[in-house]
N, C-alpha and C. Protein backbone atom coordinates (compact mmCIF):
# COMPACT_ATOMS: atom_id res chain seq x y z
N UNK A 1 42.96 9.34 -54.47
CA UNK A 1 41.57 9.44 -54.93
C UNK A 1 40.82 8.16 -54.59
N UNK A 2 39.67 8.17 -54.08
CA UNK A 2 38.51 7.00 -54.33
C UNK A 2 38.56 6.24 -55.55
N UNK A 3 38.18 4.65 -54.68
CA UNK A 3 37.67 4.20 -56.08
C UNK A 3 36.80 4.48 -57.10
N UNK A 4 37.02 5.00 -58.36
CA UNK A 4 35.98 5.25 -58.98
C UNK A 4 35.06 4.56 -59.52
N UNK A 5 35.03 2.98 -58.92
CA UNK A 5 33.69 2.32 -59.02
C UNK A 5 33.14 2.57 -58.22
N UNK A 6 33.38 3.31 -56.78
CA UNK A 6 32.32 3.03 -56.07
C UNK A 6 31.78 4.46 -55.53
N UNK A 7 32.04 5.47 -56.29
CA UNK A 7 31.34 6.37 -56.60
C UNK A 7 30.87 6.79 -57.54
N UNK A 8 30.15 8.19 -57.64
CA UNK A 8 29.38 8.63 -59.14
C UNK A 8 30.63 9.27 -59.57
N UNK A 9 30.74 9.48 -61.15
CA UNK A 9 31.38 10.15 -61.79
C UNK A 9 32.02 11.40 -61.46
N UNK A 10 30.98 11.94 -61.18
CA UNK A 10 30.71 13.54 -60.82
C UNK A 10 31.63 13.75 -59.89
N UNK A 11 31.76 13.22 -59.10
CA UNK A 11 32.44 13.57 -57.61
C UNK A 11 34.03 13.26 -58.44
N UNK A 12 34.42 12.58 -59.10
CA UNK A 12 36.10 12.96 -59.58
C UNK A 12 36.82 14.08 -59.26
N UNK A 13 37.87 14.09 -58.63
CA UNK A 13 38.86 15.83 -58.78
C UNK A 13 39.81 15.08 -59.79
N UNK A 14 40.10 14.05 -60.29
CA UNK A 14 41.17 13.87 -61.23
C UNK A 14 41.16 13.67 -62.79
N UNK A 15 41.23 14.19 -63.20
CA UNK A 15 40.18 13.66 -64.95
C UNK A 15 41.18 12.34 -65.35
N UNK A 16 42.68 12.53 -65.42
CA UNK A 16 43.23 11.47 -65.49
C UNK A 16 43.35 9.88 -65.15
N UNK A 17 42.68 10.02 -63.88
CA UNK A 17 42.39 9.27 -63.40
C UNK A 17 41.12 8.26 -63.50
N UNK A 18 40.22 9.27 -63.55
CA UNK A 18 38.67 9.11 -64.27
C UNK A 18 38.68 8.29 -65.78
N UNK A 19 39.64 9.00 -66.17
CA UNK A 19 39.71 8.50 -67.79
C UNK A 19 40.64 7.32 -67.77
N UNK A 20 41.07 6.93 -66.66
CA UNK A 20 42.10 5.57 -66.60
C UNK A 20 41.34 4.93 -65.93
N UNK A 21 40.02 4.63 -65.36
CA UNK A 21 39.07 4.12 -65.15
C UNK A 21 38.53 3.72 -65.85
N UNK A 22 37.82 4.50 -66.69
CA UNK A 22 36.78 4.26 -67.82
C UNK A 22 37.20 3.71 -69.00
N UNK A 23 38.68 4.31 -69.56
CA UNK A 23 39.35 3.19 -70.59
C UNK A 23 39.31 1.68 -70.01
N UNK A 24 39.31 1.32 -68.64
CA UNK A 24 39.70 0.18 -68.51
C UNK A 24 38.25 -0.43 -68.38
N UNK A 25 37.51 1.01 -68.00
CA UNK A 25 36.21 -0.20 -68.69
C UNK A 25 35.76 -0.59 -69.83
N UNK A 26 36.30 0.48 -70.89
CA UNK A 26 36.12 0.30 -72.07
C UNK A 26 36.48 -1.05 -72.69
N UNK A 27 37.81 -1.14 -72.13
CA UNK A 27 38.98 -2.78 -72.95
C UNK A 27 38.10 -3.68 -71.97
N UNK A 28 37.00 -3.90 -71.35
CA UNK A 28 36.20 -5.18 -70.56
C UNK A 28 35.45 -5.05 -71.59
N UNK A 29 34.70 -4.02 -72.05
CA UNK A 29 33.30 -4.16 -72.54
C UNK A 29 33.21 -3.73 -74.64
N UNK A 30 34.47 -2.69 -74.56
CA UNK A 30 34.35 -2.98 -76.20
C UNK A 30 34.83 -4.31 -77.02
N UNK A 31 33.90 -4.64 -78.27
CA UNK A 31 34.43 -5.58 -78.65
C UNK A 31 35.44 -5.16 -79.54
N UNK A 32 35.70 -4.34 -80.26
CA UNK A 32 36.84 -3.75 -81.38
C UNK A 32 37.43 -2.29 -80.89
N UNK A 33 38.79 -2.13 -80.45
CA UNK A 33 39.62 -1.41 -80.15
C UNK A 33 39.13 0.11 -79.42
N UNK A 34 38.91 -0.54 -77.68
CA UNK A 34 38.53 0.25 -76.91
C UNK A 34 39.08 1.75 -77.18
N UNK A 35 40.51 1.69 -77.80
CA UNK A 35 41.72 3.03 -77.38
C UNK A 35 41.10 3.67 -78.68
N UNK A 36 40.37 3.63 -79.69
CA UNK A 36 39.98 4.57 -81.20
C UNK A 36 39.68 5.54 -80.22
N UNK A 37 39.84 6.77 -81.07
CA UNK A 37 39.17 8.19 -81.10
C UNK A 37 39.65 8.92 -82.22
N UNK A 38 38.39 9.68 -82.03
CA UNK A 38 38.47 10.60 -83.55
C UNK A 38 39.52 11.62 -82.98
N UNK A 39 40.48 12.09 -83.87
CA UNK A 39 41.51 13.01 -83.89
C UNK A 39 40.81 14.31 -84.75
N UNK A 40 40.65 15.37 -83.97
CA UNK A 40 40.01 16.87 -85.19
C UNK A 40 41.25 17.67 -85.07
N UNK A 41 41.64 18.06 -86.71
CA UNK A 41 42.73 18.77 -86.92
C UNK A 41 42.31 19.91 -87.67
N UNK A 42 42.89 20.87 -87.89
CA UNK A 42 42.35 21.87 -88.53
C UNK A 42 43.70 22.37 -90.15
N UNK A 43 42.99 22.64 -91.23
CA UNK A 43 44.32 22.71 -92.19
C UNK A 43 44.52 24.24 -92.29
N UNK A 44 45.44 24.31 -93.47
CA UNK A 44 45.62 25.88 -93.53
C UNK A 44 44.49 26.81 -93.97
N UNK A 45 43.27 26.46 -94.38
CA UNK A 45 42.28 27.17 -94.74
C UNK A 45 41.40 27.15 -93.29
N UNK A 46 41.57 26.78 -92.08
CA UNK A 46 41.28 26.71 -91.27
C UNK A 46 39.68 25.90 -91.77
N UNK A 47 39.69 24.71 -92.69
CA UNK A 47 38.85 23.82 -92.28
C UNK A 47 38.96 22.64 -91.70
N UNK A 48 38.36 22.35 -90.72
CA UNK A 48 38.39 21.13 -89.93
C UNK A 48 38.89 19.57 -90.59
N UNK A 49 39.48 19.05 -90.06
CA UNK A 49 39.50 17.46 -90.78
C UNK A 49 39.47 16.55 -89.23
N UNK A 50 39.07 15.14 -89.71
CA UNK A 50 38.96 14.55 -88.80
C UNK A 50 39.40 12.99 -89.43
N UNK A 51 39.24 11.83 -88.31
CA UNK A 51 39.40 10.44 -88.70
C UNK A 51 39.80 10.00 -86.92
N UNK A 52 39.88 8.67 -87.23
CA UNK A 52 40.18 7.52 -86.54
C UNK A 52 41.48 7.17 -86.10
N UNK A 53 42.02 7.20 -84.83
CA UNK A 53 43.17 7.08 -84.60
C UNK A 53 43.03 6.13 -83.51
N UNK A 54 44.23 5.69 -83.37
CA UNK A 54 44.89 4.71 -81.83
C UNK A 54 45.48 5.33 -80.87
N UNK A 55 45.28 5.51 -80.14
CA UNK A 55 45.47 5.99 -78.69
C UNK A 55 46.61 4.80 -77.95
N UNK A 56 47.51 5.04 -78.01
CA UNK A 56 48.59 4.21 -77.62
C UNK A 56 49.41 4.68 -76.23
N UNK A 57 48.92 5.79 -75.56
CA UNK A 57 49.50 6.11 -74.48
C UNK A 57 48.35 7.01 -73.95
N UNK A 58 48.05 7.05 -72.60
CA UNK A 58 47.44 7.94 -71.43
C UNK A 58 48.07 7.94 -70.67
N UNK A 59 48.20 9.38 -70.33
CA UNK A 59 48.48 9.92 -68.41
C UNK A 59 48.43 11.08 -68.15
N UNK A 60 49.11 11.32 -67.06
CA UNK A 60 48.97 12.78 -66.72
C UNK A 60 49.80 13.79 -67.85
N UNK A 61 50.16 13.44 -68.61
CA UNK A 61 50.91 13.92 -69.83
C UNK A 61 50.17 14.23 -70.91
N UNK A 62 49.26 13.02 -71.08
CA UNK A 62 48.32 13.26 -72.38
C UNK A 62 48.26 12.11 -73.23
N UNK A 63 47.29 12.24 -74.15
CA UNK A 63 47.19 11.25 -75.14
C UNK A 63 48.41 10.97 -76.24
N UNK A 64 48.83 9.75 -76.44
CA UNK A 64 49.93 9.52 -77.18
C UNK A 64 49.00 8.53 -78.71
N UNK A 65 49.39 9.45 -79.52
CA UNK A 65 49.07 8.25 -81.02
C UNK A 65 50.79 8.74 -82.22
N UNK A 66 50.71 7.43 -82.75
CA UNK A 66 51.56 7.92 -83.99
C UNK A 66 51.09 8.10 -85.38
N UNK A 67 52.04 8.48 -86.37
CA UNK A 67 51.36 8.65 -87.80
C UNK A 67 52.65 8.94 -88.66
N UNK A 68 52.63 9.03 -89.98
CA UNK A 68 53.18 9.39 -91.33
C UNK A 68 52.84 11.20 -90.62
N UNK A 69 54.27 11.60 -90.86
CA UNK A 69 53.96 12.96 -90.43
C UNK A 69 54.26 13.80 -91.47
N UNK A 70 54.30 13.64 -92.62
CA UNK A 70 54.00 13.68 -94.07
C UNK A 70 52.38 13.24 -94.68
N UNK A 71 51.67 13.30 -93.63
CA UNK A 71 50.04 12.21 -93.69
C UNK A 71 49.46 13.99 -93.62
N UNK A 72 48.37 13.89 -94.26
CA UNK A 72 47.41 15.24 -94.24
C UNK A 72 47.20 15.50 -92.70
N UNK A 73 47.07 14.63 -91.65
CA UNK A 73 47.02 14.88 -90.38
C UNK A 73 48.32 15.62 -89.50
N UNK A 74 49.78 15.25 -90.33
CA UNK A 74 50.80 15.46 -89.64
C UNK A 74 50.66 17.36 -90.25
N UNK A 75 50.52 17.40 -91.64
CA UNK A 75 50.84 18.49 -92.32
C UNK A 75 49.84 19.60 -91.36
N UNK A 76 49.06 19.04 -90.82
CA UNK A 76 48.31 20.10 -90.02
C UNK A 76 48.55 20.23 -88.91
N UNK A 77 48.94 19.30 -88.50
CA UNK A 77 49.49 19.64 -86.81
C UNK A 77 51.12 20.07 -86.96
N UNK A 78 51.62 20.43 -87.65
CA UNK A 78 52.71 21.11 -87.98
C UNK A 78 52.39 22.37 -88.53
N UNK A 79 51.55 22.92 -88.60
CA UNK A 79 50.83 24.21 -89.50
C UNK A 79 50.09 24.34 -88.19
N UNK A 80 49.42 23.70 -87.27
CA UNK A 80 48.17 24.11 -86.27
C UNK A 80 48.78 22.96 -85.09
N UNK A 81 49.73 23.12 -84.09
CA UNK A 81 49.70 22.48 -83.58
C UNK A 81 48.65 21.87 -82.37
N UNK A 82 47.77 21.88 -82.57
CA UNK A 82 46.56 21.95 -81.67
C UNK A 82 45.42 20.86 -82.56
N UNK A 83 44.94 20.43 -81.01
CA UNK A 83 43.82 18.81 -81.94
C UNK A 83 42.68 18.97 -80.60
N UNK A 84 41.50 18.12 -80.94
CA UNK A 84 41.31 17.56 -80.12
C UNK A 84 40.52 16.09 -80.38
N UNK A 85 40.35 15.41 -79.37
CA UNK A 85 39.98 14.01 -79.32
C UNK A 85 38.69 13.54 -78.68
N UNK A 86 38.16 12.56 -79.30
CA UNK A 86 36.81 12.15 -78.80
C UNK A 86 37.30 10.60 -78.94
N UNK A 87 36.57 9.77 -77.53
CA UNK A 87 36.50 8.86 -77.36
C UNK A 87 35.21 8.55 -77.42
N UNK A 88 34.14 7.12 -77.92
CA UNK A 88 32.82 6.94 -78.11
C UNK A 88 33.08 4.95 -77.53
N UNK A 89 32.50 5.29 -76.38
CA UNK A 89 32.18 3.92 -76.03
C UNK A 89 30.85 3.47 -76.36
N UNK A 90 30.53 2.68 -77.39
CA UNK A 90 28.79 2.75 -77.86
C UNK A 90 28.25 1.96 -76.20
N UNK A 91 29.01 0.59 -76.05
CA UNK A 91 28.90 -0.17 -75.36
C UNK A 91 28.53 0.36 -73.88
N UNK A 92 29.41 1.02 -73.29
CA UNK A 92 29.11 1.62 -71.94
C UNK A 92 28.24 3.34 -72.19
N UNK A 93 27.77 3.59 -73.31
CA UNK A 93 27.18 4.73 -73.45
C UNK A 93 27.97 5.87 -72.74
N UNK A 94 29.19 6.33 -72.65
CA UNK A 94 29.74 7.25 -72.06
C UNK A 94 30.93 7.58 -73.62
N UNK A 95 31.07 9.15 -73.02
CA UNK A 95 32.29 9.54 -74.18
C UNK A 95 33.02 10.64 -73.34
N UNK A 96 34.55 11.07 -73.92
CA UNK A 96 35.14 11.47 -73.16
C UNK A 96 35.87 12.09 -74.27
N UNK A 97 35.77 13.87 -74.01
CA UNK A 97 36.79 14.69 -75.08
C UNK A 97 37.79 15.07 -74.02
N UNK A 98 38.20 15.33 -75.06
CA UNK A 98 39.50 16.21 -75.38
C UNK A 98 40.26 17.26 -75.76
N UNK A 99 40.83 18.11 -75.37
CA UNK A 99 41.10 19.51 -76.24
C UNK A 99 42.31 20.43 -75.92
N UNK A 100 43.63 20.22 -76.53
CA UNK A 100 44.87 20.99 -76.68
C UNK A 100 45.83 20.99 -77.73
N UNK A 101 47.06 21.70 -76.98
CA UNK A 101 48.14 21.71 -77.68
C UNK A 101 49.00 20.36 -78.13
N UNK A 102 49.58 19.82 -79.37
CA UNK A 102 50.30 18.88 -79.88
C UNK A 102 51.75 18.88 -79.80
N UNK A 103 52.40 18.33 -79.56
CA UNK A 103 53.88 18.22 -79.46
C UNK A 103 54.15 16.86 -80.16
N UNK A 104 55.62 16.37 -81.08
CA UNK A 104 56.43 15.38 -81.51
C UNK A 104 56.97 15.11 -80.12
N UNK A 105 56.64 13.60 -79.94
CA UNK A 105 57.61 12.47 -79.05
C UNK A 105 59.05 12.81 -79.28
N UNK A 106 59.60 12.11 -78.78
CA UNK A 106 61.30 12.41 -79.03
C UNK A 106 61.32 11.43 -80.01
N UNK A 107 62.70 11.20 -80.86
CA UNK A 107 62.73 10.08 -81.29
C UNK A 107 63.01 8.89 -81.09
N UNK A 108 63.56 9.01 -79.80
CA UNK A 108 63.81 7.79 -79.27
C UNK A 108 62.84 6.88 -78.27
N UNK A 109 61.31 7.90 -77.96
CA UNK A 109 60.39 7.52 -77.89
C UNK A 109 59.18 6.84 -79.07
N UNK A 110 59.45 7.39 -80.12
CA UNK A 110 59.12 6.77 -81.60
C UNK A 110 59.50 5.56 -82.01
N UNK A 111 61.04 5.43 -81.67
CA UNK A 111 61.78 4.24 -81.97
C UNK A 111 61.35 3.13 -80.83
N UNK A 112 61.09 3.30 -79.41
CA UNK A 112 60.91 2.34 -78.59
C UNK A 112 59.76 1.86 -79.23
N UNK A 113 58.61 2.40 -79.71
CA UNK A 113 56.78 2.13 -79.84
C UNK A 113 57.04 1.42 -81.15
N UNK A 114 58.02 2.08 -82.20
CA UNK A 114 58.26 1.34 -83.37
C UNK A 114 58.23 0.30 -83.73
N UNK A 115 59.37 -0.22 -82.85
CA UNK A 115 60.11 -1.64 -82.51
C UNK A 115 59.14 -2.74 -81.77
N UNK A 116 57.98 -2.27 -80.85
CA UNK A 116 56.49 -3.10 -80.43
C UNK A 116 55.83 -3.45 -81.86
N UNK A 117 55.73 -3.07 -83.13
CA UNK A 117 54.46 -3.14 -83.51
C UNK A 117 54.77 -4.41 -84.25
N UNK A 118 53.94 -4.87 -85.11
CA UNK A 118 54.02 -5.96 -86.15
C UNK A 118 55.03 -5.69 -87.45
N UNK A 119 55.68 -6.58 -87.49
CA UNK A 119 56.67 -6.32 -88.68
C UNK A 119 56.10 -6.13 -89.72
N UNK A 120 54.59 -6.17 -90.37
CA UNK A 120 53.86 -6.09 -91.25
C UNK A 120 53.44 -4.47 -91.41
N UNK A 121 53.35 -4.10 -90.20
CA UNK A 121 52.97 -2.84 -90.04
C UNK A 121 54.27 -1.80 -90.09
N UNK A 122 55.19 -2.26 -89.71
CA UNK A 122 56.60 -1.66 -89.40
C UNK A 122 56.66 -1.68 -91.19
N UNK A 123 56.92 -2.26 -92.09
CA UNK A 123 56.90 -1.85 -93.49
C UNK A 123 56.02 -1.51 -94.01
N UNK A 124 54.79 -1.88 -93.35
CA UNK A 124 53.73 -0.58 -94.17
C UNK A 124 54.21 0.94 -93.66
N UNK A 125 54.57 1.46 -92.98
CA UNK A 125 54.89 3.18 -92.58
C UNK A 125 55.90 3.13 -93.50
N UNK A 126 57.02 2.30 -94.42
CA UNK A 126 57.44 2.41 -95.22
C UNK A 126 56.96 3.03 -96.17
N UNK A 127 56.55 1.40 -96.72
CA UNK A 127 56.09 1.73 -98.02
C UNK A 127 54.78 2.63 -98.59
N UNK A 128 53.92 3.02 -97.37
CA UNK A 128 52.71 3.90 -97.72
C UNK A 128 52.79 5.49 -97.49
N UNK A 129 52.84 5.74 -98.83
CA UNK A 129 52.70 7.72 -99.01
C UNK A 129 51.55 7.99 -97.91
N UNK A 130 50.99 8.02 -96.87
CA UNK A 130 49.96 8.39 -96.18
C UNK A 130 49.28 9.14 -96.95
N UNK A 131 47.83 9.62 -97.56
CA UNK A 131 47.61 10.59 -98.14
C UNK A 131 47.50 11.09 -99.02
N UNK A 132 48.43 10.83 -99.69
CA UNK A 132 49.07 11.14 -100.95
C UNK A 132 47.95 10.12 -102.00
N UNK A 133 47.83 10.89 -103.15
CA UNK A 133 47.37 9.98 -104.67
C UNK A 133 47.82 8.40 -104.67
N UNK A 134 47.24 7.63 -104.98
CA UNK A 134 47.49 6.19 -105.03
C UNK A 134 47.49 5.73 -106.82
N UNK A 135 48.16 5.27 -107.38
CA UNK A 135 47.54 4.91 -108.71
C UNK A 135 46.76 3.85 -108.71
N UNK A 136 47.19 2.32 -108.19
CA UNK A 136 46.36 0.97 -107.72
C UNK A 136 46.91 0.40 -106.39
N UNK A 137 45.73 -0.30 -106.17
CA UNK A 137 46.40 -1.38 -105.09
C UNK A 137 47.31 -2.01 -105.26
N UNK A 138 47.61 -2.43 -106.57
CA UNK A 138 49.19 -2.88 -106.96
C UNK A 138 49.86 -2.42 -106.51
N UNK A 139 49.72 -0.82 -106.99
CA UNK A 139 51.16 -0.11 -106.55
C UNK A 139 51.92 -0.20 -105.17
N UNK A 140 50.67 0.03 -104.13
CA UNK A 140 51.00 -0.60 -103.08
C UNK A 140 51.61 -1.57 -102.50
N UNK A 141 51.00 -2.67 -102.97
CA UNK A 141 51.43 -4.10 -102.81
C UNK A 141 52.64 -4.28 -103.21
N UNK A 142 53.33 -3.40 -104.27
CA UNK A 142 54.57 -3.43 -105.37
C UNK A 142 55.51 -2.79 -104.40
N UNK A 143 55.08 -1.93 -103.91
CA UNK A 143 55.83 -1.03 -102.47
C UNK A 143 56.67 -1.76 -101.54
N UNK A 144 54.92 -2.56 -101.13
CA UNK A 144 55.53 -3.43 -100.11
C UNK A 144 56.95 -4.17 -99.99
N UNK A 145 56.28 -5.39 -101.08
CA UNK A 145 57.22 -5.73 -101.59
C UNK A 145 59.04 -5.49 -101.78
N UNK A 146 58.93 -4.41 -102.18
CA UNK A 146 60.37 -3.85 -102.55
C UNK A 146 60.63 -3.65 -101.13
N UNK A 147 60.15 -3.24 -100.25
CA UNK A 147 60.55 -2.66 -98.74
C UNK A 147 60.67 -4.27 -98.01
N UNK A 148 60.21 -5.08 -98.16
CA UNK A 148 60.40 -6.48 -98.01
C UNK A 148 61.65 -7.06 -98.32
N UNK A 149 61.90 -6.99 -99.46
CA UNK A 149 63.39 -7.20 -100.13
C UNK A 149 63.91 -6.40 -99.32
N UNK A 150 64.30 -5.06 -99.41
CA UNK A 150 65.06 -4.32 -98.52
C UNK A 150 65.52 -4.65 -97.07
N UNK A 151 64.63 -5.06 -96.74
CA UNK A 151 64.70 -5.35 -94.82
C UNK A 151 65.30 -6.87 -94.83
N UNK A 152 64.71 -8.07 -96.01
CA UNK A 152 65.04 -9.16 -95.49
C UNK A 152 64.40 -9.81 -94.76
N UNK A 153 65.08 -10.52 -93.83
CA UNK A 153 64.81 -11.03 -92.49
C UNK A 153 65.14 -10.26 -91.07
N UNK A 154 66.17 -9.03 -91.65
CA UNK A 154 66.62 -7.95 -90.29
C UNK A 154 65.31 -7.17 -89.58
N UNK A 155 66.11 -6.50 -89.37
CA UNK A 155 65.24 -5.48 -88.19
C UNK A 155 64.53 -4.25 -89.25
N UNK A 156 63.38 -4.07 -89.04
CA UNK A 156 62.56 -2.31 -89.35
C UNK A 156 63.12 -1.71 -89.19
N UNK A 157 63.75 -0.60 -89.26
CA UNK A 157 63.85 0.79 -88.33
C UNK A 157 63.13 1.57 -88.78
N UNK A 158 62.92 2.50 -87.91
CA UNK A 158 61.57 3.46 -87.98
C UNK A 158 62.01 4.42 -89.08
N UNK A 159 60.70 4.59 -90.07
CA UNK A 159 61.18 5.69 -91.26
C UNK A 159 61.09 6.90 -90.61
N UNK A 160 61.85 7.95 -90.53
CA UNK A 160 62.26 8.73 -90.27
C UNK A 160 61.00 10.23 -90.54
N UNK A 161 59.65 9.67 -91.34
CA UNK A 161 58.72 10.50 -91.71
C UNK A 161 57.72 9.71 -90.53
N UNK A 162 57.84 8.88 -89.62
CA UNK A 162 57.09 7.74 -88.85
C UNK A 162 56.86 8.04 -87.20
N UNK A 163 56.48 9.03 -86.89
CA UNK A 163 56.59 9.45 -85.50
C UNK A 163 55.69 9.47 -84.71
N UNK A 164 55.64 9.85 -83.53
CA UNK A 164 54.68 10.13 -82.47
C UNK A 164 54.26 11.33 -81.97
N UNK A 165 53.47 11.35 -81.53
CA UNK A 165 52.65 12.68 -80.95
C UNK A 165 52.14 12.29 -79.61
N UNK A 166 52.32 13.97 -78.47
CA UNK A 166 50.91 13.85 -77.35
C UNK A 166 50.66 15.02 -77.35
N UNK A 167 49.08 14.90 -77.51
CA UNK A 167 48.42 15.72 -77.08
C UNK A 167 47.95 15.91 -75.30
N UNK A 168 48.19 17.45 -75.27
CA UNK A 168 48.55 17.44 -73.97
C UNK A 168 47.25 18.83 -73.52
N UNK A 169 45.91 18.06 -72.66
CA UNK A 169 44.81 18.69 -72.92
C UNK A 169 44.86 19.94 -71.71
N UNK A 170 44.39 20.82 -72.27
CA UNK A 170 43.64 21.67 -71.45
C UNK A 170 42.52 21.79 -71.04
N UNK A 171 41.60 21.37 -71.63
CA UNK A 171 40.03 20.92 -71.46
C UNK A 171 39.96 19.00 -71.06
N UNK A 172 38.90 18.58 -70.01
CA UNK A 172 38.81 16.89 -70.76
C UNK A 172 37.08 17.36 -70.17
N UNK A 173 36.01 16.35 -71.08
CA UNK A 173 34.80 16.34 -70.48
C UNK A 173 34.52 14.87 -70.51
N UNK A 174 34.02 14.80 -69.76
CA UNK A 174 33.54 12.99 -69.97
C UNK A 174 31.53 13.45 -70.08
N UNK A 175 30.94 12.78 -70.56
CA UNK A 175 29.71 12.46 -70.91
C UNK A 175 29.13 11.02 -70.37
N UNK A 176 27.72 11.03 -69.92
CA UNK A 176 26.84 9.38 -69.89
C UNK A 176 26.10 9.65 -70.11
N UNK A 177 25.50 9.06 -70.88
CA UNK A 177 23.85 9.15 -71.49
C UNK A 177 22.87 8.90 -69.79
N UNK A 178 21.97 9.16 -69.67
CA UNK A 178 21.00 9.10 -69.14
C UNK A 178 19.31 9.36 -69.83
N UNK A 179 18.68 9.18 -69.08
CA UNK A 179 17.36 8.73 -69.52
C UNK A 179 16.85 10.56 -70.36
N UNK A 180 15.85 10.56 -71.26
CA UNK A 180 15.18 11.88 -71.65
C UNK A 180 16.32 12.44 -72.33
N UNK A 181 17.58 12.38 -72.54
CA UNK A 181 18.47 13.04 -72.70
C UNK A 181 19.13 13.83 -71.59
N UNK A 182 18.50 13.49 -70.77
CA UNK A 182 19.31 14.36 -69.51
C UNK A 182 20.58 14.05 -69.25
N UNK A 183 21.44 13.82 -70.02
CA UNK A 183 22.77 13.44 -69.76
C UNK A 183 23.72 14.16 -68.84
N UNK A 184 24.34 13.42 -68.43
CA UNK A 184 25.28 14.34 -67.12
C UNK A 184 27.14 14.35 -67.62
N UNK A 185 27.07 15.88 -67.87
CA UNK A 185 28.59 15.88 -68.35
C UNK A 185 29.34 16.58 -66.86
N UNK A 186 30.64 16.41 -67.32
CA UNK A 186 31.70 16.99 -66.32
C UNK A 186 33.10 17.60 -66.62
N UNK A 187 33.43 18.54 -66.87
CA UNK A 187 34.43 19.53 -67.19
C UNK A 187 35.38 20.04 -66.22
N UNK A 188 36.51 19.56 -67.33
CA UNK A 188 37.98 20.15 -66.40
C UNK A 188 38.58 20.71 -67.10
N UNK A 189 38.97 21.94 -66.86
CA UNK A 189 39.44 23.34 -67.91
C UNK A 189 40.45 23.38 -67.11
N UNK A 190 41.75 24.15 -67.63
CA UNK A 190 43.04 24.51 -66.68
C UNK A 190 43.73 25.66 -68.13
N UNK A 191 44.34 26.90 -67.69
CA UNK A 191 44.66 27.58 -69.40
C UNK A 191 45.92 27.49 -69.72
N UNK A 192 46.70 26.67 -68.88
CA UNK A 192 47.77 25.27 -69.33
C UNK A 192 48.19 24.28 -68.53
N UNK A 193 48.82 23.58 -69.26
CA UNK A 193 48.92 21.79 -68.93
C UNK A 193 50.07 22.10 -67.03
N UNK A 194 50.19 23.50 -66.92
CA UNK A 194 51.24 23.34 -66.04
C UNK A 194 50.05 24.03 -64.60
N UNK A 195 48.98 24.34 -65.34
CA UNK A 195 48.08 24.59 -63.79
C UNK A 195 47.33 23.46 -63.40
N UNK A 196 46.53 24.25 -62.20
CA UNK A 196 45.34 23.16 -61.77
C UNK A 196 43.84 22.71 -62.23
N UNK A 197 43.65 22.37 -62.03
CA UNK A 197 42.29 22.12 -62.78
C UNK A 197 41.13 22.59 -62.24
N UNK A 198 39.94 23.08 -63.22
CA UNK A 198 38.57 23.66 -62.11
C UNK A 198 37.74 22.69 -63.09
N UNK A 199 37.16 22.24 -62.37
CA UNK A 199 36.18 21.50 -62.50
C UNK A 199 34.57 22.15 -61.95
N UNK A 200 33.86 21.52 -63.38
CA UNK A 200 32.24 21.92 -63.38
C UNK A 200 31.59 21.11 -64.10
N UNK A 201 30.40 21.14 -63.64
CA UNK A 201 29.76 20.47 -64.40
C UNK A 201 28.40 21.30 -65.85
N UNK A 202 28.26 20.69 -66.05
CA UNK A 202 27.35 21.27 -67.66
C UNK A 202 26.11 20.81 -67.87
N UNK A 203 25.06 21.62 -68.16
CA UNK A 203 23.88 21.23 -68.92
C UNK A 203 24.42 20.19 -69.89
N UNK A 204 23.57 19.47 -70.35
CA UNK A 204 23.30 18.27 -71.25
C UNK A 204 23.28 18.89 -72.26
């Protein structure tokens, strides 16, 4: 494929690629955590939920984030395995969805990403019910704590409710603002992750 700086958007045949572009313009130009996107899950009453996630893996595979899969987010993508994702660059005025089926990482892909994070964070997936009723911030802190004692000075290992996910899209659109609202989107549909892609573009 062309560089995609030195063409227009539009002309892309790769969305993957496109979107491994534009993340990397994102981490030049956002000041607070280029990789966020909103995660939309749906529960058993088939109402929507949404929030803020980390995007910890892209490729031709799909978006990778982890979570408490005991977390109101996990309980639904285990009931609905299906999400999709929005990226919002305020900074470069462009956004880029998302839209498929969910699958669990292996665990020994869980355990590699585990073992990267901050040991601070590695006992918070401990000690925090995701979700769940809180009585105080104490309680929390009291959590911690005890999971602190527990570990010592050794190693985390990943709690076993502590996993990973990719979403693996069938749809991606990227968006740029332009002037009047005339914004120029671009769509890649495929009716699974194992075909090719058709690409179009969309009214604003």
């Amino acid at each position: 494929m062309n560089d995609l700086s030195q063409i227009e958007f539009t002309e892309a045949t790769d969305p993957f690629a496109l979107f491994g572009h534009w993340l990397a313009d994102a981490v030049r130009a956002e000041i607070n955590d280029p990789e966020a996107m909103t995660l939309a899950t749906v529960d058993s009453d088939g109402l929507p939920d949404a929030r803020m996630v980390l995007c910890k893996g892209a490729d031709e595979q799909g978006l990778v984030f982890y979570s408490n899969i005991e977390s109101a987010k996990g309980r639904e993508l285990k009931d609905q395995p299906r999400a999709a994702a929005l990226f919002h660059w305020k900074s470069l005025r462009r956004q880029a969805r998302f839209r498929g089926a969910v699958q669990e990482l292996t665990g020994a892909e869980s355990d590699a990403y585990f073992a990267t994070r901050p040991r601070g964070s590695q006992v918070g997936a401990w000690a925090s019910r995701q979700s769940r009723p809180l009585a105080s911030r104490a309680a929390l802190e009291a959590a911690v704590e005890t999971y602190e004692r527990r570990f010592g000075g050794g190693a985390v290992p990943r709690p076993d409710h502590w996993r990973g996910y990719r979403l693996a899209p069938v749809e991606i659109e990227f968006w740029r603002d332009r002037p009047s609202r005339l914004h120029e989107r671009l769509q890649f549909r495929r009716p699974n992750p194992e075909s090719a892609w058709e690409k179009r573009l969309l009214f604003p």
